[in-house]
N, C-alpha and C. Protein backbone atom coordinates (compact mmCIF):
# COMPACT_ATOMS: atom_id res chain seq x y z
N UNK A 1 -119.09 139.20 -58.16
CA UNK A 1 -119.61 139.63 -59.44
C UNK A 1 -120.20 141.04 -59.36
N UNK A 2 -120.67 141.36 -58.58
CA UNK A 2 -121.38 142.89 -58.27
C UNK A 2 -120.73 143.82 -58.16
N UNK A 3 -119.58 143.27 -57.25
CA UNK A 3 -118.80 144.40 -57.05
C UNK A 3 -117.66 144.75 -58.36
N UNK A 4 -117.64 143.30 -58.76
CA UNK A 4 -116.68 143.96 -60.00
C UNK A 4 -117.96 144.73 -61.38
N UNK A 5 -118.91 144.58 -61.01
CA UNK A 5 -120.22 145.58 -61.95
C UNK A 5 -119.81 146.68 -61.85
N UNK A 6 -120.25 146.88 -60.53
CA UNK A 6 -119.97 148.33 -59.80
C UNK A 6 -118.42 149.25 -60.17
N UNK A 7 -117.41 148.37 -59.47
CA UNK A 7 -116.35 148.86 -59.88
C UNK A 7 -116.56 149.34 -61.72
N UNK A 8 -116.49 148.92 -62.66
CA UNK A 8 -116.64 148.97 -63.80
C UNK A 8 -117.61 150.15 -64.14
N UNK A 9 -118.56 150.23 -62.92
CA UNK A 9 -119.52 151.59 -63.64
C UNK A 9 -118.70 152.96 -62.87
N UNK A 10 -118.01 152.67 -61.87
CA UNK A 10 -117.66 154.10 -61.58
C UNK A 10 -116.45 154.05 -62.44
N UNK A 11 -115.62 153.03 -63.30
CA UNK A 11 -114.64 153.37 -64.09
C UNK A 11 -115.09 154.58 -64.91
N UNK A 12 -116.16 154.11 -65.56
CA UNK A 12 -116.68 154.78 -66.53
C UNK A 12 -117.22 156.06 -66.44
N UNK A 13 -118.13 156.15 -65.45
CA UNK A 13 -118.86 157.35 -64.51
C UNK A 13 -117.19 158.62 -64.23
N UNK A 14 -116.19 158.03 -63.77
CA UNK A 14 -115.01 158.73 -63.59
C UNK A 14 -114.64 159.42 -64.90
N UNK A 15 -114.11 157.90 -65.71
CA UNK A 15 -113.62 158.65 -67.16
C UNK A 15 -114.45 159.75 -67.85
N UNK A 16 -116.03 159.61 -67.57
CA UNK A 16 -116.68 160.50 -68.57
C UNK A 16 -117.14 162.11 -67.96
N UNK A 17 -117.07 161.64 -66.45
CA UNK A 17 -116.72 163.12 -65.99
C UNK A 17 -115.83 163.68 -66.00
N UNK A 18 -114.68 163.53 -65.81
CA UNK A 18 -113.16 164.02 -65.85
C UNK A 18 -113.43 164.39 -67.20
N UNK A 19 -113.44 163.58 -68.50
CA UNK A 19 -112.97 164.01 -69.31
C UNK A 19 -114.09 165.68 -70.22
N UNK A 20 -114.89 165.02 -69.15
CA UNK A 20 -116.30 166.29 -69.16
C UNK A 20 -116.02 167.50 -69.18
N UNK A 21 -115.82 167.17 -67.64
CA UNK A 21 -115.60 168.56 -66.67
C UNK A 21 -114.31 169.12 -67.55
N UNK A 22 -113.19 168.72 -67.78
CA UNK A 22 -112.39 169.34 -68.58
C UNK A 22 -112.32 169.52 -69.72
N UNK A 23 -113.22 169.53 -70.43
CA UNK A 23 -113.72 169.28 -72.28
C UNK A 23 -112.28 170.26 -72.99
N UNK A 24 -112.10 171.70 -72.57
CA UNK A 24 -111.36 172.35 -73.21
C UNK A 24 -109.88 171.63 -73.45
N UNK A 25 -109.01 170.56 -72.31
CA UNK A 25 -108.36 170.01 -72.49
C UNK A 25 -108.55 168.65 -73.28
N UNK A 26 -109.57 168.08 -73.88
CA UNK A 26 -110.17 166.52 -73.56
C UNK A 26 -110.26 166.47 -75.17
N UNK A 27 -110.40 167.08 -75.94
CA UNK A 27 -111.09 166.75 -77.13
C UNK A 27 -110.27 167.67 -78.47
N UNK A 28 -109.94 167.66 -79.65
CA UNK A 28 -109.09 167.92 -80.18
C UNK A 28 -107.62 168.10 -81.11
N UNK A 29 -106.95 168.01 -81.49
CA UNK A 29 -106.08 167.75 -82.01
C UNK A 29 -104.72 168.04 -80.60
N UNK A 30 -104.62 168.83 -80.02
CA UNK A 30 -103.94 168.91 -79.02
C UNK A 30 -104.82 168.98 -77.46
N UNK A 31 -104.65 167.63 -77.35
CA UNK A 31 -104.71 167.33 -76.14
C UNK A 31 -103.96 166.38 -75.19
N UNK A 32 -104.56 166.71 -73.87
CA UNK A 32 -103.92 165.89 -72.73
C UNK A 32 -105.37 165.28 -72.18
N UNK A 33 -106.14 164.35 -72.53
CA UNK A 33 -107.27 163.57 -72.10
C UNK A 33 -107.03 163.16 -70.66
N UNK A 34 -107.01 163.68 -69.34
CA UNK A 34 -106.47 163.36 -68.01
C UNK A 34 -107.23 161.98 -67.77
N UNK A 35 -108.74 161.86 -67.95
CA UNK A 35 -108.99 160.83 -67.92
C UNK A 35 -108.17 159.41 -68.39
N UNK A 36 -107.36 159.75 -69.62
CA UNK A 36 -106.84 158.37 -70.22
C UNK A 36 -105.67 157.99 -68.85
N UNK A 37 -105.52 158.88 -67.67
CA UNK A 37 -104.63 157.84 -66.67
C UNK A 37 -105.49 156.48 -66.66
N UNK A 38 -106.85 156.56 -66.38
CA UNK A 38 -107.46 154.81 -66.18
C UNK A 38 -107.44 154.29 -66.74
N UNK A 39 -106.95 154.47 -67.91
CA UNK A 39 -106.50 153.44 -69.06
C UNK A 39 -105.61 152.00 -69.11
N UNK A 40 -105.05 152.50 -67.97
CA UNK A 40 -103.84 151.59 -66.68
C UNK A 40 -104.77 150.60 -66.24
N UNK A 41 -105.70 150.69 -65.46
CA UNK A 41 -106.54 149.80 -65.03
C UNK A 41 -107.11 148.33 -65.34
N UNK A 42 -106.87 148.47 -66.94
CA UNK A 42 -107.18 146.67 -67.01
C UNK A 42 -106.05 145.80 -66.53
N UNK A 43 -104.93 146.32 -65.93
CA UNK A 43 -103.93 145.90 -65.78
C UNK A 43 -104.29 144.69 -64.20
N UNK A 44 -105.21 145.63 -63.52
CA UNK A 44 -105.50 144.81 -62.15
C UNK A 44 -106.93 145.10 -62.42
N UNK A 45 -108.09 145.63 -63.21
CA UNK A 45 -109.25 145.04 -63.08
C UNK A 45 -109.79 144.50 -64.13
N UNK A 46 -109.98 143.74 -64.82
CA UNK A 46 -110.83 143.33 -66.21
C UNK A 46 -111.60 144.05 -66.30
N UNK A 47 -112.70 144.62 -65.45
CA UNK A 47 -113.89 145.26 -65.77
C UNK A 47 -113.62 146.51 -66.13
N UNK A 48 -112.34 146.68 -65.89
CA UNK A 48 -112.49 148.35 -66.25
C UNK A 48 -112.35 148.26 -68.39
N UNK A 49 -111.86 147.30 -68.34
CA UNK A 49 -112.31 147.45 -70.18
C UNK A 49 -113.42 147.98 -70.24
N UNK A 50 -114.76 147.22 -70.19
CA UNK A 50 -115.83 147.71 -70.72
C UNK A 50 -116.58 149.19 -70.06
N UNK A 51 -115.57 149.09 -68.91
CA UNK A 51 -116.19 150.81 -67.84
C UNK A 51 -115.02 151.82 -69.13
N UNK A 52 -114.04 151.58 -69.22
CA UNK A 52 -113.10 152.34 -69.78
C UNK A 52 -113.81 152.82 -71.16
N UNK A 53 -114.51 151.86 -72.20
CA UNK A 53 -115.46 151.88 -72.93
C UNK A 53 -116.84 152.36 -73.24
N UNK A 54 -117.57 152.55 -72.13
CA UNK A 54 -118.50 153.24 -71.85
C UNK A 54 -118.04 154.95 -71.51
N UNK A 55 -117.38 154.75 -70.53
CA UNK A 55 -116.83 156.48 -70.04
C UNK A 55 -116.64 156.63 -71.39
N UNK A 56 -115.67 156.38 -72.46
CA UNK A 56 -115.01 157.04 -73.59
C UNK A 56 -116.03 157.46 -74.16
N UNK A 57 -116.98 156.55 -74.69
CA UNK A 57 -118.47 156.99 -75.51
C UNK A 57 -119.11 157.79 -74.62
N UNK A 58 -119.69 157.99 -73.87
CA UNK A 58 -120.48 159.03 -73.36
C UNK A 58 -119.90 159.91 -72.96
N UNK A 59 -118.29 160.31 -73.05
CA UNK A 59 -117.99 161.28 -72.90
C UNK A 59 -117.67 162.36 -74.64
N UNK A 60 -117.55 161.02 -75.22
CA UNK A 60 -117.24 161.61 -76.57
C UNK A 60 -118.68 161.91 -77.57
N UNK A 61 -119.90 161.49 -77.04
CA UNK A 61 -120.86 162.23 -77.43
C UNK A 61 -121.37 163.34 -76.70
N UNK A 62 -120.15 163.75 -75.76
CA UNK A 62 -120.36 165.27 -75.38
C UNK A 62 -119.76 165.93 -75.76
N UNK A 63 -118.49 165.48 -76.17
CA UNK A 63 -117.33 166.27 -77.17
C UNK A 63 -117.52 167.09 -78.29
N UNK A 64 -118.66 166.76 -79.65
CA UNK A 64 -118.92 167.62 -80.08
C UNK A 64 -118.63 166.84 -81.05
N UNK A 65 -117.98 166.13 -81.84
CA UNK A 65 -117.04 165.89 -82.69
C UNK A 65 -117.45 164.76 -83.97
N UNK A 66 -118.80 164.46 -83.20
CA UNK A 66 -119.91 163.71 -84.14
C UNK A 66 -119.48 162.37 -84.09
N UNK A 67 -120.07 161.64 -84.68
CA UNK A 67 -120.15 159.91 -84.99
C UNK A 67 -118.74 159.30 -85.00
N UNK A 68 -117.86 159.66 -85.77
CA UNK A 68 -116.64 159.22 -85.83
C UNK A 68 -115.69 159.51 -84.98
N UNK A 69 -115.45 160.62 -84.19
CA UNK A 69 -115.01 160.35 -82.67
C UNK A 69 -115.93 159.62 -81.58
N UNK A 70 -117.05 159.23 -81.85
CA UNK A 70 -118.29 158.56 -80.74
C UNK A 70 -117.83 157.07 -81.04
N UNK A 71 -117.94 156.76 -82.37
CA UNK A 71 -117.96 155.18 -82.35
C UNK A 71 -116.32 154.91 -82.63
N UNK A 72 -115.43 155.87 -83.47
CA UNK A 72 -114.26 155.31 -83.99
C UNK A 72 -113.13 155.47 -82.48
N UNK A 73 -113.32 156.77 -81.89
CA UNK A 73 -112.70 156.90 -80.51
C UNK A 73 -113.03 155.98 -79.65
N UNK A 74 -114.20 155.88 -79.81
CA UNK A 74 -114.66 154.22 -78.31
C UNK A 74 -114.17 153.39 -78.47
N UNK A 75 -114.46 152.57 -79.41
CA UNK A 75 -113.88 151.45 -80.08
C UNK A 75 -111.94 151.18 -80.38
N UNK A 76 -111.32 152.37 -79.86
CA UNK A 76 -110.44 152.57 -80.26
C UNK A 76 -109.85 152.32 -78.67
N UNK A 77 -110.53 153.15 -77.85
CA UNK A 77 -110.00 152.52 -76.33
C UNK A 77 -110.53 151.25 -75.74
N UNK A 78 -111.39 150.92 -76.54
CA UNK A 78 -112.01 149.35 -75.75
C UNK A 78 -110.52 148.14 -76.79
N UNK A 79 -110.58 148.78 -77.71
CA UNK A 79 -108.81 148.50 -78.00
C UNK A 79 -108.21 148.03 -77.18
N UNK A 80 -107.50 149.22 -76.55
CA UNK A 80 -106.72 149.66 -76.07
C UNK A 80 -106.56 149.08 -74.71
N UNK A 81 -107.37 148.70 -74.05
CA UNK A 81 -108.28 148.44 -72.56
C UNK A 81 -107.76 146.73 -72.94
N UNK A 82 -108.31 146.63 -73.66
CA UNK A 82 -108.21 144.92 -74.25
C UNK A 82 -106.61 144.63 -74.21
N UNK A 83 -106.16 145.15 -75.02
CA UNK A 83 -104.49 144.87 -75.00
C UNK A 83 -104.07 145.13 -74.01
N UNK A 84 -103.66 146.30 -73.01
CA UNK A 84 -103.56 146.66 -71.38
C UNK A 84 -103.57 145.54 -71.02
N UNK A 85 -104.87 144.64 -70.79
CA UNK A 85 -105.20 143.63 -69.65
C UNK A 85 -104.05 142.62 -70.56
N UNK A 86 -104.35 142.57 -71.95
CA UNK A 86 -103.95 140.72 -72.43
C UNK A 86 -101.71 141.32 -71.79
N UNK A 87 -101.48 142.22 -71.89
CA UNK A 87 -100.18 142.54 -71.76
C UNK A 87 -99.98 142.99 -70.41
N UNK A 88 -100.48 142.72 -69.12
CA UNK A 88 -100.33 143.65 -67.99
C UNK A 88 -99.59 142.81 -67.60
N UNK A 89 -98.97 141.17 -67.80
CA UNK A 89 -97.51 141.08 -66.83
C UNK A 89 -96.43 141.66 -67.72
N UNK A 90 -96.29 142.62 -68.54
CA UNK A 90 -95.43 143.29 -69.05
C UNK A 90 -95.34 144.97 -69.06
N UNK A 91 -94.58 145.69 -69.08
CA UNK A 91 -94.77 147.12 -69.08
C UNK A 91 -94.69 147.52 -70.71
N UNK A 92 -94.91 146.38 -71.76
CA UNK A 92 -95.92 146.97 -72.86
C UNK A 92 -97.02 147.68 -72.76
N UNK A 93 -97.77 146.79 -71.59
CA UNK A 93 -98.98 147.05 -71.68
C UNK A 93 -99.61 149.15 -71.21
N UNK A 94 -98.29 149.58 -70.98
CA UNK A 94 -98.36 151.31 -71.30
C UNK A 94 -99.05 151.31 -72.42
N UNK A 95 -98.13 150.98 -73.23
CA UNK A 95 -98.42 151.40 -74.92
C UNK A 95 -99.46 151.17 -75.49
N UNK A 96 -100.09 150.69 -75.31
CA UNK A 96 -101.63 150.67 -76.35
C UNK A 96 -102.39 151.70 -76.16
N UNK A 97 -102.68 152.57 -75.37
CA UNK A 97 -103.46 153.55 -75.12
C UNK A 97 -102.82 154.65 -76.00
N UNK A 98 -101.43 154.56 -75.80
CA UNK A 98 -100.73 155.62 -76.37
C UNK A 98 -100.39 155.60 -77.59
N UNK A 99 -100.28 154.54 -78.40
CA UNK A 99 -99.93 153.85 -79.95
C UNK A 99 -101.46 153.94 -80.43
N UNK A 100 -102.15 153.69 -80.12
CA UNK A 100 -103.84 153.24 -80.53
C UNK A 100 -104.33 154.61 -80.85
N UNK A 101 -104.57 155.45 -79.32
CA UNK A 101 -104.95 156.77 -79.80
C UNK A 101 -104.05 157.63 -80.71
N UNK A 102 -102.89 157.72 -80.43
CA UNK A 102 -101.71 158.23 -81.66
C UNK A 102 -102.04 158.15 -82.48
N UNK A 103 -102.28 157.00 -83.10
CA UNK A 103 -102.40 157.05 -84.66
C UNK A 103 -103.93 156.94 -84.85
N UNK A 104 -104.49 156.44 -84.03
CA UNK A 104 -106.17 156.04 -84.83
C UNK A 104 -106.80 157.80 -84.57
N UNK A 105 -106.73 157.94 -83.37
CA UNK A 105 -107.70 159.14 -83.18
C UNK A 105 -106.56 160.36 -83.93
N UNK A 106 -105.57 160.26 -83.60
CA UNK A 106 -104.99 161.50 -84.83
C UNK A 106 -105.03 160.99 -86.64
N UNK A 107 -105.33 160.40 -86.83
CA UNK A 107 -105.82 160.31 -88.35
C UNK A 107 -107.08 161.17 -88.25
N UNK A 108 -108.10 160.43 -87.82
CA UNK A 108 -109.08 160.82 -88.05
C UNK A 108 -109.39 162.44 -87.20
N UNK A 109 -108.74 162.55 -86.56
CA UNK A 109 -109.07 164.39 -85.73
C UNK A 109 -108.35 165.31 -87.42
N UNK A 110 -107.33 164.68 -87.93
CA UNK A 110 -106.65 165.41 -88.79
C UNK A 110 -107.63 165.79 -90.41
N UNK A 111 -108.18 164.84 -90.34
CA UNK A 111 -109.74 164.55 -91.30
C UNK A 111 -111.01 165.44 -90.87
N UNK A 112 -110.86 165.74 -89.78
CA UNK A 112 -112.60 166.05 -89.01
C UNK A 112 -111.74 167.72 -88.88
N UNK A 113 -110.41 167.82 -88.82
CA UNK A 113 -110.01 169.20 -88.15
C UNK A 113 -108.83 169.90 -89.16
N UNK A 114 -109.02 169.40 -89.95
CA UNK A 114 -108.57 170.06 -90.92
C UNK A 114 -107.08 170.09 -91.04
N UNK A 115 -106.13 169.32 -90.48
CA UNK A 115 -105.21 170.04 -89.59
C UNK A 115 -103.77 168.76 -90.01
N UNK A 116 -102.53 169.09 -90.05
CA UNK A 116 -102.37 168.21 -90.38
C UNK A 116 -101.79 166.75 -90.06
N UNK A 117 -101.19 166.07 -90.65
CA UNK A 117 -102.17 164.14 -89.84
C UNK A 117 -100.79 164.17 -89.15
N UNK A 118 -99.35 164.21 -89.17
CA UNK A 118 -98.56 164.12 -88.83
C UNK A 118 -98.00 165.05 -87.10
N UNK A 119 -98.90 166.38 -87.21
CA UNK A 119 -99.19 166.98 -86.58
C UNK A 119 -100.27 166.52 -85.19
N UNK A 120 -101.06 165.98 -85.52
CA UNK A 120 -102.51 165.55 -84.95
C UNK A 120 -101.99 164.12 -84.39
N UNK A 121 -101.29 162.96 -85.36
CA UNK A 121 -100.84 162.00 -84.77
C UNK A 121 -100.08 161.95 -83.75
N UNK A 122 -99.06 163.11 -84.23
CA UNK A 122 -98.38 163.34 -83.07
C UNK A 122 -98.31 163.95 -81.55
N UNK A 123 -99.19 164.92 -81.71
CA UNK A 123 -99.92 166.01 -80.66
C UNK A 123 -100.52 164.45 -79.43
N UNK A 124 -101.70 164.26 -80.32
CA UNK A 124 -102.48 163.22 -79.54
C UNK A 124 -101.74 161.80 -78.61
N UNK A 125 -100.57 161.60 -79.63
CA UNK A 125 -99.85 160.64 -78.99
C UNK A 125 -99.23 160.95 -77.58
N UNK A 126 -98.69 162.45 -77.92
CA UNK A 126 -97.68 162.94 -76.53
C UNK A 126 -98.59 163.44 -75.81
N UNK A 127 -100.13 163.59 -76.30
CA UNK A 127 -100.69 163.78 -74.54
C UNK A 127 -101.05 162.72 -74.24
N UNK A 128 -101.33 161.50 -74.94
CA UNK A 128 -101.64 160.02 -74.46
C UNK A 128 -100.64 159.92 -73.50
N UNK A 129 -99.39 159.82 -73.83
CA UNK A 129 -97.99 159.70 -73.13
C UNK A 129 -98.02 160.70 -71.93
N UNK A 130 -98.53 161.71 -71.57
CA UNK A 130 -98.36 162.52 -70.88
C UNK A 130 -99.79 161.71 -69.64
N UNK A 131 -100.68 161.52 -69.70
CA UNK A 131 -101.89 161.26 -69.01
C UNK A 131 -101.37 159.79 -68.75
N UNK A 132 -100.79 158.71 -69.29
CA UNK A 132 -100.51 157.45 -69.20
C UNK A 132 -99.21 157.29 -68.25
N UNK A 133 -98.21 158.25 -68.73
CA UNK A 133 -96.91 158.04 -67.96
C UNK A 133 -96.74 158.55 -66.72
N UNK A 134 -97.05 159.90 -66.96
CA UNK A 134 -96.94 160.50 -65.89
C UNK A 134 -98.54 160.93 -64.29
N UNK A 135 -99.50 160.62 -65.19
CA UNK A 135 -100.85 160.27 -64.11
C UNK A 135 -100.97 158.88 -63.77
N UNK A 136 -101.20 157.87 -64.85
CA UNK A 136 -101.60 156.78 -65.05
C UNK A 136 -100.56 155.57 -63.89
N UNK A 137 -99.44 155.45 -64.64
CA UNK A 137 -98.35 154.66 -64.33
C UNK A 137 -98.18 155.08 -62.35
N UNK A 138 -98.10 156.63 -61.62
CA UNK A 138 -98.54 156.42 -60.32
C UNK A 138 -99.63 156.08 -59.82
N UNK A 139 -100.79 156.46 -60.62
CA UNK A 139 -102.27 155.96 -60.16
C UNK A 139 -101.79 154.51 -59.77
N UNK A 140 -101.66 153.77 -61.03
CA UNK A 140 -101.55 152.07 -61.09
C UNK A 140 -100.76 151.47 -59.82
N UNK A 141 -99.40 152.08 -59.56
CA UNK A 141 -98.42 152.24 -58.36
C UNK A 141 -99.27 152.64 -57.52
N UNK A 142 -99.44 152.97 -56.93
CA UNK A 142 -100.28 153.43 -55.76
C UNK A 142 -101.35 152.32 -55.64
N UNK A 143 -102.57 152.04 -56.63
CA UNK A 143 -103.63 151.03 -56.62
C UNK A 143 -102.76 149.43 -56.11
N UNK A 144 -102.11 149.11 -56.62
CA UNK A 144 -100.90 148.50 -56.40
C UNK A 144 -101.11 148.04 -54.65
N UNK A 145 -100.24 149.08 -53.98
CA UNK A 145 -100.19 149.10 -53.48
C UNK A 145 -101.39 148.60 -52.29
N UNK A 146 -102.37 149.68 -52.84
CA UNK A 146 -103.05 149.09 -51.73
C UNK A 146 -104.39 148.04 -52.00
N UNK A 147 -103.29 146.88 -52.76
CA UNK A 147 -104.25 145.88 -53.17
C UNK A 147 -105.84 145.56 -53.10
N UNK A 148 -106.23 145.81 -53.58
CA UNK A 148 -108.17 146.28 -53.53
C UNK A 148 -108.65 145.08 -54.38
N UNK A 149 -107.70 144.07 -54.88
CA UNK A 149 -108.63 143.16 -55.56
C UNK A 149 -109.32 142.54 -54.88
């Protein structure tokens, strides 16, 4: 039980620095969120839902972007985290991070940024896809590998 605590707080501690330390990429209508590779993770840890959930919020009340990327973005990967795990004996379980933020967080970035929704839906989706497919999917392969449950 501790250790899966633990595990779960450096999920989070990870996601919200990464997505920190890189803010200029992280937040926006065009982005590549590098952090969303751990998004993979409920796949072999449960706990990383609610770490995946925490990182998102405390990184997104550094973002700038006010209340509705804080609570509507969090809530949007604890989503996302949720479906991952309920779908991880399938390679659906990619897609929720990438379908979820696509459309939820590009609606609303397109609302907050003036910018437009088709544009923003789309932007956000292909860097979801970009941090999920191409970071995420070897992270997971690799973790995999060297079985740590």
């Amino acid at each position: 039980m501790t250790a899966r605590i633990a595990r779960g707080a450096v999920i989070a501690a990870l996601y919200a620095v990464v997505t920190i330390i890189l803010k200029p990429i992280s937040f926006g209508y065009l982005q590549v969120r590098v952090a969303e590779a751990l998004t993979l993770l409920p796949i072999l840890f449960p706990e990383a839902i609610p770490g995946l959930f925490i990182g998102c919020l405390v990184s997104n009340i550094y973002g700038g972007l006010g209340p509705i990327d804080i609570f509507l973005g969090s809530l949007t990967t604890l989503a996302a985290a949720w479906l991952t795990y309920a779908w991880r004996g399938s390679r659906l379980a990619y897609l929720p991070p990438i379908i979820l933020n696509g459309v939820i967080v590009g609606v609303y970035l397109s609302y907050l940024l003036h910018v437009n929704i088709l544009l923003a839906v789309g932007s956000v989706a292909l860097g979801e896809a970009i941090a999920v497919l191409v970071l995420g999917v070897p992270l997971l392969k690799k973790l995999q590998k060297m079985n740590l449950r």
